[in-house]
Protein backbone atom coordinates (compact mmCIF):
# COMPACT_ATOMS: atom_id res chain seq x y z
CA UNK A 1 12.29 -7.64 12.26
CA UNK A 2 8.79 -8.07 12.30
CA UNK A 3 7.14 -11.65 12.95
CA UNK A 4 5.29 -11.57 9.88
CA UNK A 5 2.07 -13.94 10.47
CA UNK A 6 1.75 -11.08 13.36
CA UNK A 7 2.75 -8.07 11.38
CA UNK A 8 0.29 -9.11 8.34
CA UNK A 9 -2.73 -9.74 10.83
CA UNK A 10 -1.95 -6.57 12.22
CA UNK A 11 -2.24 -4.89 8.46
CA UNK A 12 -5.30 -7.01 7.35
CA UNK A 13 -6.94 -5.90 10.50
CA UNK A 14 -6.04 -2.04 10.04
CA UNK A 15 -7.18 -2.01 6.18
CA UNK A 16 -10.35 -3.27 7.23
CA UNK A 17 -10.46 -0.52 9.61
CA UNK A 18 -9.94 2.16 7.23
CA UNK A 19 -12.22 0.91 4.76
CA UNK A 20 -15.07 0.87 7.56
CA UNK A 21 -14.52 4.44 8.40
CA UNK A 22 -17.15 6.77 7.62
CA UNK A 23 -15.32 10.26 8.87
CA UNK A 24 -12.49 10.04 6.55
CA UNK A 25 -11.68 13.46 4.95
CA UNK A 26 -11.24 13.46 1.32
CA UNK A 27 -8.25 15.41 -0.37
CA UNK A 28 -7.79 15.48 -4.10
CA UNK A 29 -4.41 16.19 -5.87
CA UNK A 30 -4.92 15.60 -9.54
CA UNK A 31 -4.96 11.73 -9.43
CA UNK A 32 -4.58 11.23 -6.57
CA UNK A 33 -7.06 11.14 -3.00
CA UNK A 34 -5.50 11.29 0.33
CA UNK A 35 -7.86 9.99 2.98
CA UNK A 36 -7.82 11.64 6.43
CA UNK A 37 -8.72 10.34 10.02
CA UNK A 38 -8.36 13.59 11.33
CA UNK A 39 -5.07 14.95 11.11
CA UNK A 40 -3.40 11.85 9.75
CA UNK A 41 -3.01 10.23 6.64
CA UNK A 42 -4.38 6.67 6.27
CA UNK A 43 -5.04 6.18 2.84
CA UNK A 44 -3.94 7.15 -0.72
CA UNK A 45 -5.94 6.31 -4.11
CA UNK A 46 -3.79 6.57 -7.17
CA UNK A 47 -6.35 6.98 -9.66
CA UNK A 48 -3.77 5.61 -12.68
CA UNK A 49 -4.25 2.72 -15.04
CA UNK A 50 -5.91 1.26 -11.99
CA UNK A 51 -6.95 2.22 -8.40
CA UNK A 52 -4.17 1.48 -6.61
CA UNK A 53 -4.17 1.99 -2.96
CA UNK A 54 -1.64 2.57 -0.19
CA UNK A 55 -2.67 2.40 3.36
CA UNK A 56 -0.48 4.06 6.27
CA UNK A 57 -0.56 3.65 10.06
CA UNK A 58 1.66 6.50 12.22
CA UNK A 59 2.56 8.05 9.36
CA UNK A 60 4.66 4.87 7.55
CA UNK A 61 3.19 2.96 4.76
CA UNK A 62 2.16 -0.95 5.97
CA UNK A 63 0.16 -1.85 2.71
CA UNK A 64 0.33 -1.24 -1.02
CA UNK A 65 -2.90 -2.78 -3.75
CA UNK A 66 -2.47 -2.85 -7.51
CA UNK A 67 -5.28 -4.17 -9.02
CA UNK A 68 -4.82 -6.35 -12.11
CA UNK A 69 -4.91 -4.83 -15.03
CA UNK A 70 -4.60 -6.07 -19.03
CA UNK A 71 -0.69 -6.31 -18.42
CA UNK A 72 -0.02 -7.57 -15.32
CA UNK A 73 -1.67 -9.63 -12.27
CA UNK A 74 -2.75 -7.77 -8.94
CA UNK A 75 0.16 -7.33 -6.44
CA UNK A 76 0.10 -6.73 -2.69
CA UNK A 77 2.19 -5.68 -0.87
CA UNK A 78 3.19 -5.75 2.58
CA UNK A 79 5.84 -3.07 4.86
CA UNK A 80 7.65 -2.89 8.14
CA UNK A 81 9.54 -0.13 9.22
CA UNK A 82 10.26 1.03 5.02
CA UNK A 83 10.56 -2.06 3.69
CA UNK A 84 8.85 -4.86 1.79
CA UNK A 85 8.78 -8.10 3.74
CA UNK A 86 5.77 -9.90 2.00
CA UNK A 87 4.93 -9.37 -2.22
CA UNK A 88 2.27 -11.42 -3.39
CA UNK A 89 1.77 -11.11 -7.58
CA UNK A 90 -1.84 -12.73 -8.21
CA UNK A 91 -1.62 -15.66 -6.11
CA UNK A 92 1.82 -16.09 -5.65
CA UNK A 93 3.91 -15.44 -2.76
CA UNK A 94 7.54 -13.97 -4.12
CA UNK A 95 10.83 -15.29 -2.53
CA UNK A 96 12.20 -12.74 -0.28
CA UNK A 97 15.82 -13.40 -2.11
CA UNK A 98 14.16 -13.14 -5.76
CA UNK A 99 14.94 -10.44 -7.86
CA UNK A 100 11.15 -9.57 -8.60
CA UNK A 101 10.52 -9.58 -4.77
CA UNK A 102 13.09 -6.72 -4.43
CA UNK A 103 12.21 -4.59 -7.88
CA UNK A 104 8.54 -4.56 -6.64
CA UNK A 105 9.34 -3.02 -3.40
CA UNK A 106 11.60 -0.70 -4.89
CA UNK A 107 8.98 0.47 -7.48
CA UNK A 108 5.68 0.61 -5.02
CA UNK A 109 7.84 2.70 -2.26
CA UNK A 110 9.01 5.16 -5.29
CA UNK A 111 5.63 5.22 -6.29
CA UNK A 112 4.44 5.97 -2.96
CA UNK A 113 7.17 8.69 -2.79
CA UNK A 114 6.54 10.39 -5.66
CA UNK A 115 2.70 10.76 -4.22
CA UNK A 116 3.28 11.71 -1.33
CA UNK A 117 5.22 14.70 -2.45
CA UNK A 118 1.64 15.64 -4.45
CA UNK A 119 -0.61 15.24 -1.44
């Protein structure tokens, strides 16, 4: 179990990385762009009803984005080791025990599933 003020520094600091890279290889799949540092995967852009982004580190996602859109509020998303441990919708932080906590970890890892099968 990951100690999460740890864990979520850890994340914050490794997007910023990733978006400050200026080697990243670019690979398009219909909507979707995988984002290379080298070899290995560190970014997906699902180019849907809004950019949302998925950032990786060794391989497992940490980090999902979906940007607010007409429908719905922005939600973030935070992983260790497969699972959700943090979902924030707009500005507010989800109960662990909720049932909205659990069905938006469910839907942004088969999201990220079904992508990854593209890429």
């Amino acid at each position: 179990m990951p100690v999460y003020k740890e864990q979520t520094d850890y994340i914050r600091k490794r997007f910023k990385e990733v978006n400050s890279m200026n080697n990243l290889i670019e690979r398009e799949s219909g909507d979707y762009i995988g984002y290379y540092n080298g070899n290995e995967l560190v970014k997906i852009v699902a180019k849907l009803d809004s950019n949302r982004e998925y950032y990786l580190d060794n391989g497992k996602l940490i980090f999902a984005y979906y940007p607010a859109t007409s429908y719905s509020e922005d939600i973030r998303v935070y992983f260790y080791n497969g699972s959700a441990y943090q979902v924030i919708l707009g500005k507010e932080y989800m109960p662990k025990s909720g049932e909205d906590f659990h069905e938006y970890n469910f839907q942004v890892k088969d999201d990220f599933e079904s992508i990854i099968e593209v890429l």
